[in-house]
Protein backbone atom coordinates (compact mmCIF):
# COMPACT_ATOMS: atom_id res chain seq x y z
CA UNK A 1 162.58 68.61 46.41
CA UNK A 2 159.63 67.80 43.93
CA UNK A 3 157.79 70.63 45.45
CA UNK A 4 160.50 73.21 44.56
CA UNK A 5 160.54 72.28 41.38
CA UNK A 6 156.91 72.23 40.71
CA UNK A 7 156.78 75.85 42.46
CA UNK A 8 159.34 76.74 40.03
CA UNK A 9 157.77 75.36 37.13
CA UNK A 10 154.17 76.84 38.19
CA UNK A 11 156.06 80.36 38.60
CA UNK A 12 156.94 79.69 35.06
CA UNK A 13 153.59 78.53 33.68
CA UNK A 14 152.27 81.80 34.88
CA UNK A 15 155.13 84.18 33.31
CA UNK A 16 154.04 82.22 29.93
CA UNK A 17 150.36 82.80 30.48
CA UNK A 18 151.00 86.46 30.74
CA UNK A 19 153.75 86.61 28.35
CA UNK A 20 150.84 85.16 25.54
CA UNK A 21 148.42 87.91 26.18
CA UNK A 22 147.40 89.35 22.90
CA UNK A 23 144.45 91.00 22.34
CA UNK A 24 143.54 91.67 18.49
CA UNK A 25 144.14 94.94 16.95
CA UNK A 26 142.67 95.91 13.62
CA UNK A 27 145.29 97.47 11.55
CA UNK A 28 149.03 96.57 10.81
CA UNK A 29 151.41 99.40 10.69
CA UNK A 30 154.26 97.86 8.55
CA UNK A 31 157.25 99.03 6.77
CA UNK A 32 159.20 97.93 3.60
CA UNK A 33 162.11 98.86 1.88
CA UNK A 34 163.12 98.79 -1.37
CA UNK A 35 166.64 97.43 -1.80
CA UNK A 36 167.38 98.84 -5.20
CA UNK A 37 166.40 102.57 -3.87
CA UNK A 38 167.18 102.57 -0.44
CA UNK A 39 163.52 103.80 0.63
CA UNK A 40 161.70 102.90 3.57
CA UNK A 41 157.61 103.43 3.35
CA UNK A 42 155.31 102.68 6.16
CA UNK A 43 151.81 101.72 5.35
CA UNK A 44 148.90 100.77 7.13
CA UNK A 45 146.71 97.37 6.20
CA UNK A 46 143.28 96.77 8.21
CA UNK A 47 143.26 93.12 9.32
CA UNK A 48 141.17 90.84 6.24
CA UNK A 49 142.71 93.35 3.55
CA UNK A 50 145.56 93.35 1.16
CA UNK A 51 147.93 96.22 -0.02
CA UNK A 52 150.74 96.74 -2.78
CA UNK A 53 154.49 97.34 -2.11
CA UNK A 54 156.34 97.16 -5.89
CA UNK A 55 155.36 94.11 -7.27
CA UNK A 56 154.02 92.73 -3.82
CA UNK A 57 150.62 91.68 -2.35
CA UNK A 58 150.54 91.62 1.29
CA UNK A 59 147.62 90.27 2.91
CA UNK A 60 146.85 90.73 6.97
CA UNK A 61 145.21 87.72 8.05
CA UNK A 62 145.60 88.44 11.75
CA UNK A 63 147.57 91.23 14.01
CA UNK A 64 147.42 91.47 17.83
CA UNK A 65 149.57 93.02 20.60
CA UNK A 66 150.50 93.28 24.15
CA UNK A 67 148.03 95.03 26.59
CA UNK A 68 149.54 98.64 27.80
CA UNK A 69 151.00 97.05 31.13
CA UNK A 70 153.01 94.28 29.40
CA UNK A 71 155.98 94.90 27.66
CA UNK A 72 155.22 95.79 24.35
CA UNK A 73 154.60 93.68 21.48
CA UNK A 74 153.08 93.11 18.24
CA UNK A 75 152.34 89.88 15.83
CA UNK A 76 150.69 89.61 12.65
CA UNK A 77 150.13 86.87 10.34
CA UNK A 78 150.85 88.06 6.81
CA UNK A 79 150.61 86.13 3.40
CA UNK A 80 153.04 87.65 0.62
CA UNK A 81 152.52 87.39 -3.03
CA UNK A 82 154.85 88.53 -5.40
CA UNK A 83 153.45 89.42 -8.93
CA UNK A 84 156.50 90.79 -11.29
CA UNK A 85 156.45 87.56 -13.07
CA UNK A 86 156.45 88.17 -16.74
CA UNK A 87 153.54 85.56 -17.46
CA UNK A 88 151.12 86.95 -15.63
CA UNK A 89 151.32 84.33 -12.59
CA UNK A 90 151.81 84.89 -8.89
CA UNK A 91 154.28 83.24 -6.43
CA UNK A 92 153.78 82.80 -3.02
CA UNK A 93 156.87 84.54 -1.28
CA UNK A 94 155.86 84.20 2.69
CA UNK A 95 153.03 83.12 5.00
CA UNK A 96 153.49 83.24 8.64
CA UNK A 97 153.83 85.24 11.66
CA UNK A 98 156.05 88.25 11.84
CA UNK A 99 157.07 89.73 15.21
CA UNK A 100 157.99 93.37 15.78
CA UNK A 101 160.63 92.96 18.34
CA UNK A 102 162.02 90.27 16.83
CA UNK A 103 162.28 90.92 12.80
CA UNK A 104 164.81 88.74 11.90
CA UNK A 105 162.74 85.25 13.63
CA UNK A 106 160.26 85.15 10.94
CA UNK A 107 161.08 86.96 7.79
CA UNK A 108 160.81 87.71 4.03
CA UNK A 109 163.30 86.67 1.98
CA UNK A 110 163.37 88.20 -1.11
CA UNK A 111 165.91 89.86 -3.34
CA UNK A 112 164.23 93.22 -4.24
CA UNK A 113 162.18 94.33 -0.51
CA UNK A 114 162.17 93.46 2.80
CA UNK A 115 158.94 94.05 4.66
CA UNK A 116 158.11 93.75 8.46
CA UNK A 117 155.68 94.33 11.04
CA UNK A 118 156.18 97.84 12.98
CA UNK A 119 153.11 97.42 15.11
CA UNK A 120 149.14 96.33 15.54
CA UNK A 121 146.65 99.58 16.04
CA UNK A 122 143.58 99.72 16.93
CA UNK A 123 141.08 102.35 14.75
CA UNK A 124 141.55 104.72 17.01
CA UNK A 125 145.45 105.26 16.62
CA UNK A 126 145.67 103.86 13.53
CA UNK A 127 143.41 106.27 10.94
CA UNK A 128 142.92 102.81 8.62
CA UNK A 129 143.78 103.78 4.95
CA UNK A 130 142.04 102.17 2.48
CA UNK A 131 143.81 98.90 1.41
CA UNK A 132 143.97 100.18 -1.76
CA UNK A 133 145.60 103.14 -1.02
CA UNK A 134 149.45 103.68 -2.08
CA UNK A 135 152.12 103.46 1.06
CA UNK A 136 153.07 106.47 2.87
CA UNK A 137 155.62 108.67 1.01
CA UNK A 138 159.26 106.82 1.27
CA UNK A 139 161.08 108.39 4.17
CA UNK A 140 164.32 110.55 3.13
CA UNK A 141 168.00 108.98 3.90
């Protein structure tokens, strides 16, 4: 009996292993939306770099994703400052990971925008804007 359940627990060891291969991408393809206008823009951050959404400063620490075989999936770890306060200081809103499959596990609470990961790219797909560069016109509703 012990060695069905240790066959069973080594099948499962293995679906984990595979399950938690990332591979580091260089660029976060994210999306926010504005609550007050309804509009969705999709930016792109390289990894170590920082862009503005309204009165936020979102920083990409980290981003990976699945190989092409595996089902796919992308992580990155963001920092989020908001900086509307009126006397000049910043408040840390978020710092973790964010998931695209899974938006809801990990995210940003705030009452103005909602941001979250759409996927890790590597140069290649991506075309890395400058951080500095404004988001991607707002998409029409």
């Amino acid at each position: 009996m012990s060695a069905s359940i240790l066959s069973v627990w080594g099948g499962a060891t293995g679906l984990f292993a595979q399950a938690l291969d990332y591979r580091p991408a260089k660029i976060a393809q994210l999306q926010g939306l504005d609550k007050i206008t309804a509009r969705i823009s999709t930016f792109t951050v390289p990894v170590g770099q920082s862009a503005q959404f309204g009165t936020l400063s979102i920083t990409v620490d980290a981003c990976f994703r699945t190989p092409p075989e595996e089902r796919p999936e992308s992580a990155s770890f963001l920092e989020i400052v908001d900086t509307r306060l009126s006397d000049g200081e910043s408040q840390s809103v978020f710092s973790g990971w964010m998931f695209a499959s899974s938006p809801g596990l990990s995210a940003l609470e705030h009452p103005v925008y909602d941001v979250w990961v759409k996927e890790c790219l590597d140069v290649v797909e991506g075309g890395a804007a400058p951080a500095n560069s404004p988001p991607d016109k707002p998409a029409e509703n």
